[in-house]
PDB file of N, CA and C in Angstrom:
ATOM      1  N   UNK A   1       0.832  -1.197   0.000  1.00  0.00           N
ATOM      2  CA  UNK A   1       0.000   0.000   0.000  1.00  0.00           C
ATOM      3  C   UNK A   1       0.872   1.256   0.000  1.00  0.00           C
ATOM      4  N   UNK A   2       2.023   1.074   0.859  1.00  0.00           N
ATOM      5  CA  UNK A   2       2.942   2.575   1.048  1.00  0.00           C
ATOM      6  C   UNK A   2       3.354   2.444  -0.525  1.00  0.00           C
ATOM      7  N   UNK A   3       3.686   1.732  -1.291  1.00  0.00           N
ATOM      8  CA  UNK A   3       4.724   1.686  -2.319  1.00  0.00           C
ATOM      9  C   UNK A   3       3.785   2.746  -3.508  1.00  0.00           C
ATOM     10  N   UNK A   4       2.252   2.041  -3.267  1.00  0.00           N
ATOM     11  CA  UNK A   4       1.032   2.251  -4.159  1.00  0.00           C
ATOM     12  C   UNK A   4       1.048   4.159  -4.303  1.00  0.00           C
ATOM     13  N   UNK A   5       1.085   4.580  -2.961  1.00  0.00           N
ATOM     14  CA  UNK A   5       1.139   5.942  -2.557  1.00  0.00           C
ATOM     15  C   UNK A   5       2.434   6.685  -3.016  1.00  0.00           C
ATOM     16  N   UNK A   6       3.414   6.443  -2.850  1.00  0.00           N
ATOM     17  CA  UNK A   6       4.662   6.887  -3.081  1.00  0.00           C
ATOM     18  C   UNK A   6       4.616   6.479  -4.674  1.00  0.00           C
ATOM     19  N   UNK A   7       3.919   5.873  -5.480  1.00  0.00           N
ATOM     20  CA  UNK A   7       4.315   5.933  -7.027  1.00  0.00           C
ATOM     21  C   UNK A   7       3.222   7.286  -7.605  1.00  0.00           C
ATOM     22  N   UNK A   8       1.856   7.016  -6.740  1.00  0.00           N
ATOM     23  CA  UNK A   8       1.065   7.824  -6.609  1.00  0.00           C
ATOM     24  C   UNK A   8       1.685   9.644  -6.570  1.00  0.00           C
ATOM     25  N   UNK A   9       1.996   9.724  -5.778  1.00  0.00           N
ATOM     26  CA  UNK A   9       2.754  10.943  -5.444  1.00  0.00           C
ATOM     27  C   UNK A   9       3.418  11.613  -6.188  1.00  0.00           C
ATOM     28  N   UNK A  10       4.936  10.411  -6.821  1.00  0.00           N
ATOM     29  CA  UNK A  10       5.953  10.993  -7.857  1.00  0.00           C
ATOM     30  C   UNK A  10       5.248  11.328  -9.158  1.00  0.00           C
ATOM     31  N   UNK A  11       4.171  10.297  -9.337  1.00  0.00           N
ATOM     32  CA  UNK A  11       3.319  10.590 -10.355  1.00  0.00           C
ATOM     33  C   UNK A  11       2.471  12.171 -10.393  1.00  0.00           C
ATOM     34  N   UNK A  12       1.876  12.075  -9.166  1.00  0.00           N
ATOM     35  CA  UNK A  12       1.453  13.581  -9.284  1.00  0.00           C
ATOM     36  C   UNK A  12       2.500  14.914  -9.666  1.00  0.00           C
ATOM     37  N   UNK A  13       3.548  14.743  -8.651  1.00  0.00           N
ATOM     38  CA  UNK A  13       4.810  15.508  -8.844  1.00  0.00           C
ATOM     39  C   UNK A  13       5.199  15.445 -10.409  1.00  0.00           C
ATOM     40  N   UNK A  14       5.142  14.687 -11.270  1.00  0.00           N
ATOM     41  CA  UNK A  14       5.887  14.678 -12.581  1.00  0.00           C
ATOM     42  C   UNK A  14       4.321  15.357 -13.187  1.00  0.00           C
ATOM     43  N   UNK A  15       3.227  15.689 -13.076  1.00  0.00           N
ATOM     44  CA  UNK A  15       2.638  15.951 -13.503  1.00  0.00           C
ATOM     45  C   UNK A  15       2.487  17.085 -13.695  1.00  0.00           C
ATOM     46  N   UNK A  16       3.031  17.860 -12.194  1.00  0.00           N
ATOM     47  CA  UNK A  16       2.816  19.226 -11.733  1.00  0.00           C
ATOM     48  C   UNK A  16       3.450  19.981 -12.634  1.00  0.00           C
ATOM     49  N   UNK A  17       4.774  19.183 -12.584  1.00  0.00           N
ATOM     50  CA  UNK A  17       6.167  19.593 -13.333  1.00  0.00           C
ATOM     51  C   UNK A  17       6.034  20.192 -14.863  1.00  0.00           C
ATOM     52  N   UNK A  18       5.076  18.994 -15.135  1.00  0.00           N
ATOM     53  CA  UNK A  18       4.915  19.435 -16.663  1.00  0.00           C
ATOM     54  C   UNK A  18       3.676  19.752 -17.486  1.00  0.00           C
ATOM     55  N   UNK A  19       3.992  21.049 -17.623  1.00  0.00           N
ATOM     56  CA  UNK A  19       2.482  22.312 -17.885  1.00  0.00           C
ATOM     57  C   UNK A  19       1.691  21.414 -18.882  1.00  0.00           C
ATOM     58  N   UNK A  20       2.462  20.603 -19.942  1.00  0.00           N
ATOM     59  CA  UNK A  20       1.705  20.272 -21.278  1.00  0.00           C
ATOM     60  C   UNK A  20       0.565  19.187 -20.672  1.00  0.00           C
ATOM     61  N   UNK A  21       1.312  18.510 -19.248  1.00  0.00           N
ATOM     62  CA  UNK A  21       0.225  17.613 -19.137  1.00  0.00           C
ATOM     63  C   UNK A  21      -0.924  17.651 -17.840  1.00  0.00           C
ATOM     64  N   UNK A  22      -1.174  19.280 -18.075  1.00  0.00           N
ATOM     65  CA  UNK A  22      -2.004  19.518 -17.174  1.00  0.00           C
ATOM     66  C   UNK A  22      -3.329  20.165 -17.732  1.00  0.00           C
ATOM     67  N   UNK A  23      -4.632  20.054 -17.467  1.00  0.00           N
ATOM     68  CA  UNK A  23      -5.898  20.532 -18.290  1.00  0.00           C
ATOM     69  C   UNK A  23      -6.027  21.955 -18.474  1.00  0.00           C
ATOM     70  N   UNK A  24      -6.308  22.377 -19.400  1.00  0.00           N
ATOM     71  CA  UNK A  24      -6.626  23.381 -19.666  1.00  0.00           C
ATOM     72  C   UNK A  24      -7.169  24.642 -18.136  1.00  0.00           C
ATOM     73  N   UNK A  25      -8.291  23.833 -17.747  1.00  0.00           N
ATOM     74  CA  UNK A  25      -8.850  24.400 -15.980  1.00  0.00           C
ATOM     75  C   UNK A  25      -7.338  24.525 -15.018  1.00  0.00           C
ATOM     76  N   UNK A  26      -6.505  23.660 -14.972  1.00  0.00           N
ATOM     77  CA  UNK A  26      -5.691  23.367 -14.186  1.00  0.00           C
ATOM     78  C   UNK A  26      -4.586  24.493 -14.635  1.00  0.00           C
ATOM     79  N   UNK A  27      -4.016  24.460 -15.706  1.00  0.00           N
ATOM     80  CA  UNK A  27      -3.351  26.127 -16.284  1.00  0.00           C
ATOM     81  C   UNK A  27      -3.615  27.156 -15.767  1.00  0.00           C
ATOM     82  N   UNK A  28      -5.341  27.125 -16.029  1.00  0.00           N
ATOM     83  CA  UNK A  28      -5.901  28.590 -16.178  1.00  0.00           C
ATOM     84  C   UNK A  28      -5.800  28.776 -14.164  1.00  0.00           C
ATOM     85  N   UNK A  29      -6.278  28.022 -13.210  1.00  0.00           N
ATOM     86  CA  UNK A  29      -5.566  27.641 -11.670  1.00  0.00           C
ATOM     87  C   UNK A  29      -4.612  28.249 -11.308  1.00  0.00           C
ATOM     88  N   UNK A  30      -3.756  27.817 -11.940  1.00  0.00           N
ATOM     89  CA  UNK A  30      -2.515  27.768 -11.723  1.00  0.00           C
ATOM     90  C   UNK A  30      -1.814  29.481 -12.106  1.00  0.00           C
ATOM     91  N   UNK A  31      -2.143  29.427 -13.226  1.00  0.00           N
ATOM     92  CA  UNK A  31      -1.736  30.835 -13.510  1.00  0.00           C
ATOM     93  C   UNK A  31      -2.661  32.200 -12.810  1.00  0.00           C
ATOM     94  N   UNK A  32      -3.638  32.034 -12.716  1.00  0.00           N
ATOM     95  CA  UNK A  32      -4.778  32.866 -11.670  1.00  0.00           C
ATOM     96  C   UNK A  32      -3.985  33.203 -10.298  1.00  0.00           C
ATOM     97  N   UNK A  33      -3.352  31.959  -9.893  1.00  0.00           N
ATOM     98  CA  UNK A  33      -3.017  31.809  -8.411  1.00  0.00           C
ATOM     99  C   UNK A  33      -1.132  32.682  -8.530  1.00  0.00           C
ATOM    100  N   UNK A  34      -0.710  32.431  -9.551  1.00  0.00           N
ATOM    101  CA  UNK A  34       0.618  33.199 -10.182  1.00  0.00           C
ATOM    102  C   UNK A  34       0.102  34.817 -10.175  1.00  0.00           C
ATOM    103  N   UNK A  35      -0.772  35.147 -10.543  1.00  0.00           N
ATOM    104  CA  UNK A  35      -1.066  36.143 -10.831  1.00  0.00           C
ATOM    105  C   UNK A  35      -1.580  37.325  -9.240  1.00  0.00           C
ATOM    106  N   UNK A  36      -2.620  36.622  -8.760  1.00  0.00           N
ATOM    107  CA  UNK A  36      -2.416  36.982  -7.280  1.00  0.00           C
ATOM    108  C   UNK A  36      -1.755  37.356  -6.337  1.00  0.00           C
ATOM    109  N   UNK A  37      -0.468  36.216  -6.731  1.00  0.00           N
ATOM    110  CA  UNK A  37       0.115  36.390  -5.693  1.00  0.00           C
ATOM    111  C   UNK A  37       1.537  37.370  -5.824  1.00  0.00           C
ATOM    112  N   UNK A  38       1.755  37.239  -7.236  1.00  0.00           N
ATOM    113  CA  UNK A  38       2.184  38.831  -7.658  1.00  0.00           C
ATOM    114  C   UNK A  38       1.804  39.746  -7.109  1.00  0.00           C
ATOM    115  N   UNK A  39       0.459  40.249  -7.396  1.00  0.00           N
ATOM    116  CA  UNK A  39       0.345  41.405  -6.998  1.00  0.00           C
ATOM    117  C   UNK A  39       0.222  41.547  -5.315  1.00  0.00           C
ATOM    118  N   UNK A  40       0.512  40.574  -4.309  1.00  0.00           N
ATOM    119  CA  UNK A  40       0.252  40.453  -3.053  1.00  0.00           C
ATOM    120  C   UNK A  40       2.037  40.902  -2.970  1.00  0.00           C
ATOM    121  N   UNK A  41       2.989  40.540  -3.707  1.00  0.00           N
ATOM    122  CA  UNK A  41       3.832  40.849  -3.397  1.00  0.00           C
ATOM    123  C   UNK A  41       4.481  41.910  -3.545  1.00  0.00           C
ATOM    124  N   UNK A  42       4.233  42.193  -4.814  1.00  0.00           N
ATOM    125  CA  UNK A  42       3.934  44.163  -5.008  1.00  0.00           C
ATOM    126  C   UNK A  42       3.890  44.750  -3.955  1.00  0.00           C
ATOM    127  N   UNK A  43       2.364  44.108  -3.805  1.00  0.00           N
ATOM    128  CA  UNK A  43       1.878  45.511  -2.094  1.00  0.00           C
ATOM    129  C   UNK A  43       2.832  45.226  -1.301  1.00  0.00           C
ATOM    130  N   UNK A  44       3.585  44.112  -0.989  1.00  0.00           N
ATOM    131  CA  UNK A  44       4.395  44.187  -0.049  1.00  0.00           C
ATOM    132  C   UNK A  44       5.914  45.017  -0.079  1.00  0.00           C
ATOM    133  N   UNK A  45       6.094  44.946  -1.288  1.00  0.00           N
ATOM    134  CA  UNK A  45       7.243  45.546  -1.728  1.00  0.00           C
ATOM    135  C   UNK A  45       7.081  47.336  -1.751  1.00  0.00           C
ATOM    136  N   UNK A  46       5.784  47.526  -1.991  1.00  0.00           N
ATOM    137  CA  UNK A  46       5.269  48.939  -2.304  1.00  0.00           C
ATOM    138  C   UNK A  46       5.155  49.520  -0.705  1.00  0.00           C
ATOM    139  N   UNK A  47       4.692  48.722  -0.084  1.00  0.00           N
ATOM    140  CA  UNK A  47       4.653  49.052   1.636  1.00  0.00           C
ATOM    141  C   UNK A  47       6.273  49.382   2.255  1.00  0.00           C
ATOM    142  N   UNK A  48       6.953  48.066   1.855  1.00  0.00           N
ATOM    143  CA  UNK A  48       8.409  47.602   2.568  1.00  0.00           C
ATOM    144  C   UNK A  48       9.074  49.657   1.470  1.00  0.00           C
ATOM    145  N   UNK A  49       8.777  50.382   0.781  1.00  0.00           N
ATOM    146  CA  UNK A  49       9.684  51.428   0.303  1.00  0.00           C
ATOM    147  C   UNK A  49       9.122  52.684   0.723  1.00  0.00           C
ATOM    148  N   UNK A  50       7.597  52.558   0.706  1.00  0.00           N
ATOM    149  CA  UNK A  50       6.963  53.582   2.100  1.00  0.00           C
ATOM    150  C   UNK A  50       7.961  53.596   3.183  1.00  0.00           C
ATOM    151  N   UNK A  51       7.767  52.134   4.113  1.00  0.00           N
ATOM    152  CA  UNK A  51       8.598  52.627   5.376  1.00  0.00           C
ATOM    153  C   UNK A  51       9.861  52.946   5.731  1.00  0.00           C
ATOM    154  N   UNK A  52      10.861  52.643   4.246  1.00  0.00           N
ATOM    155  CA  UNK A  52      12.452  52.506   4.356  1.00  0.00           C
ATOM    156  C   UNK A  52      12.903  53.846   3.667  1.00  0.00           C
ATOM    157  N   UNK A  53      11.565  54.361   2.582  1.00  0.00           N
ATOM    158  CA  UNK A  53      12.287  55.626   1.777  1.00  0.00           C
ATOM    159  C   UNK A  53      11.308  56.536   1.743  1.00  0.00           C
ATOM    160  N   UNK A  54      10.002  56.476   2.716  1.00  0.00           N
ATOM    161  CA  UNK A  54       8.994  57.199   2.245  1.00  0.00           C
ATOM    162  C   UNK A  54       7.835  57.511   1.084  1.00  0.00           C
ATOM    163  N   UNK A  55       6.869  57.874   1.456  1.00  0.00           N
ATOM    164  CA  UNK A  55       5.859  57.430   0.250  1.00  0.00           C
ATOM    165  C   UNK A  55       5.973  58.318  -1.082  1.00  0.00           C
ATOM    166  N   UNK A  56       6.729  59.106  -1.118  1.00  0.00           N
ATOM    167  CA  UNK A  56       7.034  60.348  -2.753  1.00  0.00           C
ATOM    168  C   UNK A  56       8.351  59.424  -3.458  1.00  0.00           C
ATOM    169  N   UNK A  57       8.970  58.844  -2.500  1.00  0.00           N
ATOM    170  CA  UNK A  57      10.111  57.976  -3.269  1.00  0.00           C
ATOM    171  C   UNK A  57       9.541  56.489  -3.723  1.00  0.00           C
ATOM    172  N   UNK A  58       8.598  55.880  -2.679  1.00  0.00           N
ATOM    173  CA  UNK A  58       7.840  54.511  -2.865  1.00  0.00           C
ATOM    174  C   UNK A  58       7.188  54.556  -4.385  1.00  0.00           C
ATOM    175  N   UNK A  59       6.460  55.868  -4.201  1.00  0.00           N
ATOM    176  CA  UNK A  59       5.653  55.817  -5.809  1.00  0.00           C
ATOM    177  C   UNK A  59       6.148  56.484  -6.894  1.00  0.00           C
ATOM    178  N   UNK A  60       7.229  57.206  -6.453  1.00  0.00           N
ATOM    179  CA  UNK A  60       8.629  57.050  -7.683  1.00  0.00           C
ATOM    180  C   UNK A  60       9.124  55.671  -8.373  1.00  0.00           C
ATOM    181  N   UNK A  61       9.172  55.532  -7.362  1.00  0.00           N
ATOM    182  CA  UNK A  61       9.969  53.293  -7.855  1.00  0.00           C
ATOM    183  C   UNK A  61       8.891  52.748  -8.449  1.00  0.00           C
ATOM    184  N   UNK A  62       7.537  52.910  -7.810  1.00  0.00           N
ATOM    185  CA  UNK A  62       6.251  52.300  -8.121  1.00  0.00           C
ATOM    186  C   UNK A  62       5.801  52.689  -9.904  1.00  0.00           C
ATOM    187  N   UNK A  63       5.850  53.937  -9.990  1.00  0.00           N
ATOM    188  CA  UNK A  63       5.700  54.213 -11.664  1.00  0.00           C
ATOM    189  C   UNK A  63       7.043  53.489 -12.459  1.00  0.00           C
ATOM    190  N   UNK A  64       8.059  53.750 -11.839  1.00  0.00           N
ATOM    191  CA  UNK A  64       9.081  53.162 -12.985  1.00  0.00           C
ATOM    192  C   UNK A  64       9.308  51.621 -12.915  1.00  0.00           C
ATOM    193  N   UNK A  65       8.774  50.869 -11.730  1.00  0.00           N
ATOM    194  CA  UNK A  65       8.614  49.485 -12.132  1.00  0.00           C
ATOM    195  C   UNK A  65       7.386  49.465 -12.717  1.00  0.00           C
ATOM    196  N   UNK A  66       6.155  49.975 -12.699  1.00  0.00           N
ATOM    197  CA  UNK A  66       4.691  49.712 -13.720  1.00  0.00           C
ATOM    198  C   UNK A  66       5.177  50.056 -15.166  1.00  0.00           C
ATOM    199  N   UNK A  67       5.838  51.035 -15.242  1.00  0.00           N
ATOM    200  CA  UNK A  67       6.181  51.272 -16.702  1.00  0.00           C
ATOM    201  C   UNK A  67       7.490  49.866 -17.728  1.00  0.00           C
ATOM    202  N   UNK A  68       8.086  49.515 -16.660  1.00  0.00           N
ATOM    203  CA  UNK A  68       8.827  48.259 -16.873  1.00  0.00           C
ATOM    204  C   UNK A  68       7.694  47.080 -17.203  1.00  0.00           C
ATOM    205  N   UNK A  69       6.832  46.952 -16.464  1.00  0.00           N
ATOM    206  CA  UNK A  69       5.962  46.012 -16.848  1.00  0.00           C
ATOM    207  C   UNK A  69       5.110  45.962 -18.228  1.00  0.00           C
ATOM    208  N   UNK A  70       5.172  47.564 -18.378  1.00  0.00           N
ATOM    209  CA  UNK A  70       4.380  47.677 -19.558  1.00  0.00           C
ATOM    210  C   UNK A  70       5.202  47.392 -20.567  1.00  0.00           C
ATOM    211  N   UNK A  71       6.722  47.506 -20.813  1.00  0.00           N
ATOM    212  CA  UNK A  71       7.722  47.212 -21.809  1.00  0.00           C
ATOM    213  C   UNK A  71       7.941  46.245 -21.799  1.00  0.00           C
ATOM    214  N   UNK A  72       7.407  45.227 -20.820  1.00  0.00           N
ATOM    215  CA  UNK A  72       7.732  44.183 -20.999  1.00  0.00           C
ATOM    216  C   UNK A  72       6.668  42.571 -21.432  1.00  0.00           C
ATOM    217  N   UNK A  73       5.962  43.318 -20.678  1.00  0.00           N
ATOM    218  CA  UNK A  73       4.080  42.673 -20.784  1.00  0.00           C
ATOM    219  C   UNK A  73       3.032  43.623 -21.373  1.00  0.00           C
ATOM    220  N   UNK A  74       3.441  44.436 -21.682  1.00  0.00           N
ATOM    221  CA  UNK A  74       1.720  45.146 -22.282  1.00  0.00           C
ATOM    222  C   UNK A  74       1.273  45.950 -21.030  1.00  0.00           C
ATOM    223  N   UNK A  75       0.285  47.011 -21.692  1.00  0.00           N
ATOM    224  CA  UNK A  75      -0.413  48.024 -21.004  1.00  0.00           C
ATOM    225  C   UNK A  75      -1.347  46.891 -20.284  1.00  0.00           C
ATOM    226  N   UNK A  76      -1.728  46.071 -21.269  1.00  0.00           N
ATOM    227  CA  UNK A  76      -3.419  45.057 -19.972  1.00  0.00           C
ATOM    228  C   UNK A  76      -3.049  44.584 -19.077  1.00  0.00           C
ATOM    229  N   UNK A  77      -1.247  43.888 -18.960  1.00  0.00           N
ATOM    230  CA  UNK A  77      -0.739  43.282 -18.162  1.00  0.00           C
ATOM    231  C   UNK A  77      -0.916  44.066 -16.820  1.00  0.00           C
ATOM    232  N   UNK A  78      -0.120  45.233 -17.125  1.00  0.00           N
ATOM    233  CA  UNK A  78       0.099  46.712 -16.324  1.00  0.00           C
ATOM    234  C   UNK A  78      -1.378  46.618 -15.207  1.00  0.00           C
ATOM    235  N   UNK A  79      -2.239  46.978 -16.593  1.00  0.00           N
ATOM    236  CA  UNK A  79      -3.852  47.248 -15.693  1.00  0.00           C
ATOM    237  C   UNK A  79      -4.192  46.197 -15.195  1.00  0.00           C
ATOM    238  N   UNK A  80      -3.861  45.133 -15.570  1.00  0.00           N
ATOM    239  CA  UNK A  80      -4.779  43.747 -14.951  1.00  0.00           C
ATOM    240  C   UNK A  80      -3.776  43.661 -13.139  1.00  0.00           C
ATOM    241  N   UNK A  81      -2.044  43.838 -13.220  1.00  0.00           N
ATOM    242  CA  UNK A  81      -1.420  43.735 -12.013  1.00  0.00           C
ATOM    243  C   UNK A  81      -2.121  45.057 -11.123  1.00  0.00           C
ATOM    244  N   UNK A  82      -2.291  45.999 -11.603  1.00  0.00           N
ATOM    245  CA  UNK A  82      -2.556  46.963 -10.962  1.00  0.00           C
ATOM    246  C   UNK A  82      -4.118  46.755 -10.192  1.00  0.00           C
ATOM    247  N   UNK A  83      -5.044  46.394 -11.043  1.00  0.00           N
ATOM    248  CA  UNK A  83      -6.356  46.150 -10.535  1.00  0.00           C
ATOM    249  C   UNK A  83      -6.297  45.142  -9.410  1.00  0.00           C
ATOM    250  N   UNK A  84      -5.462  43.805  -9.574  1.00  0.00           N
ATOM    251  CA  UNK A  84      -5.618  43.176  -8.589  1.00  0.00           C
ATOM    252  C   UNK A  84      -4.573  43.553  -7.048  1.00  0.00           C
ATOM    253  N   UNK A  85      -3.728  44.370  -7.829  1.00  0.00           N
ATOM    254  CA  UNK A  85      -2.932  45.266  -6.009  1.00  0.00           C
ATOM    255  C   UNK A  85      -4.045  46.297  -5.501  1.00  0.00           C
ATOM    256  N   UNK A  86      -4.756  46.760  -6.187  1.00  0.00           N
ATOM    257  CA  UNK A  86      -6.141  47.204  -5.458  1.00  0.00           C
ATOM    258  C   UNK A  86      -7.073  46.821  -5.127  1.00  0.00           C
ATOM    259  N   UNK A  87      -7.339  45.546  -5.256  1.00  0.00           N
ATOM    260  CA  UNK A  87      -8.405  44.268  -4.482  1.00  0.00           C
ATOM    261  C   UNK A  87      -7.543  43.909  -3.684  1.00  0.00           C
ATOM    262  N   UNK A  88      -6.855  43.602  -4.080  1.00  0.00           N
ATOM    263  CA  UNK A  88      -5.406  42.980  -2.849  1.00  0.00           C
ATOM    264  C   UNK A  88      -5.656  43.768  -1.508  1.00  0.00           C
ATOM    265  N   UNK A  89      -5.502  45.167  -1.669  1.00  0.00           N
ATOM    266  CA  UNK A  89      -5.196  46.118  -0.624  1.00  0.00           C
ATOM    267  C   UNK A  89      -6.572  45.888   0.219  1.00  0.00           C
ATOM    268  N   UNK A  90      -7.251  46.151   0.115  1.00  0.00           N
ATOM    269  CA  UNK A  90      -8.779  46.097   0.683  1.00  0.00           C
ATOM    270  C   UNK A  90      -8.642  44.970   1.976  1.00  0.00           C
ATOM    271  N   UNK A  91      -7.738  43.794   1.235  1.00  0.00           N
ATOM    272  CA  UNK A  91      -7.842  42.337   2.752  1.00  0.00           C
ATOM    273  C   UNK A  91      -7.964  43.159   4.444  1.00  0.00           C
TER     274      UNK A  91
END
């Protein structure tokens, strides 16, 4: 039975591993939950330069990393991280 579980397991693990063999729902999961937790870390990062450099320098850094995002991902990217660091904030 332990052996049954432990093939069980690596099996799940090799599954996780590899995006192609995961469902379509399970992607879209997965990347939702990527996406969240981005912007949870933002706010944290956006908070952590409030208290170390003040808030006129915090949202100095704050425009020139959003504008990085946009050169790098697109304006929707931009708005979609941004919308969810403002649901974020609300917790």
């Amino acid at each position: 039975m332990k052996d049954l579980l432990q093939t069980q397991s690596l099996a799940d693990l090799k599954t996780a591993k590899n995006l192609a063999n995961l469902s379509s729902e399970q992607r879209s999961e997965m990347l939702e939950t990527l996406r969240q937790t981005e912007a949870k870390d933002w706010i944290r990062r956006y908070k952590k330069k409030i208290r170390e450099e003040g808030k006129a320098e915090a949202l100095a850094w704050w425009q020139k990393t959003l504008s990085d995002v946009v050169k790098r991902r697109g304006q929707k990217a931009a708005d979609d991280l941004r919308k969810r660091m403002n649901e974020g904030g609300k917790d």
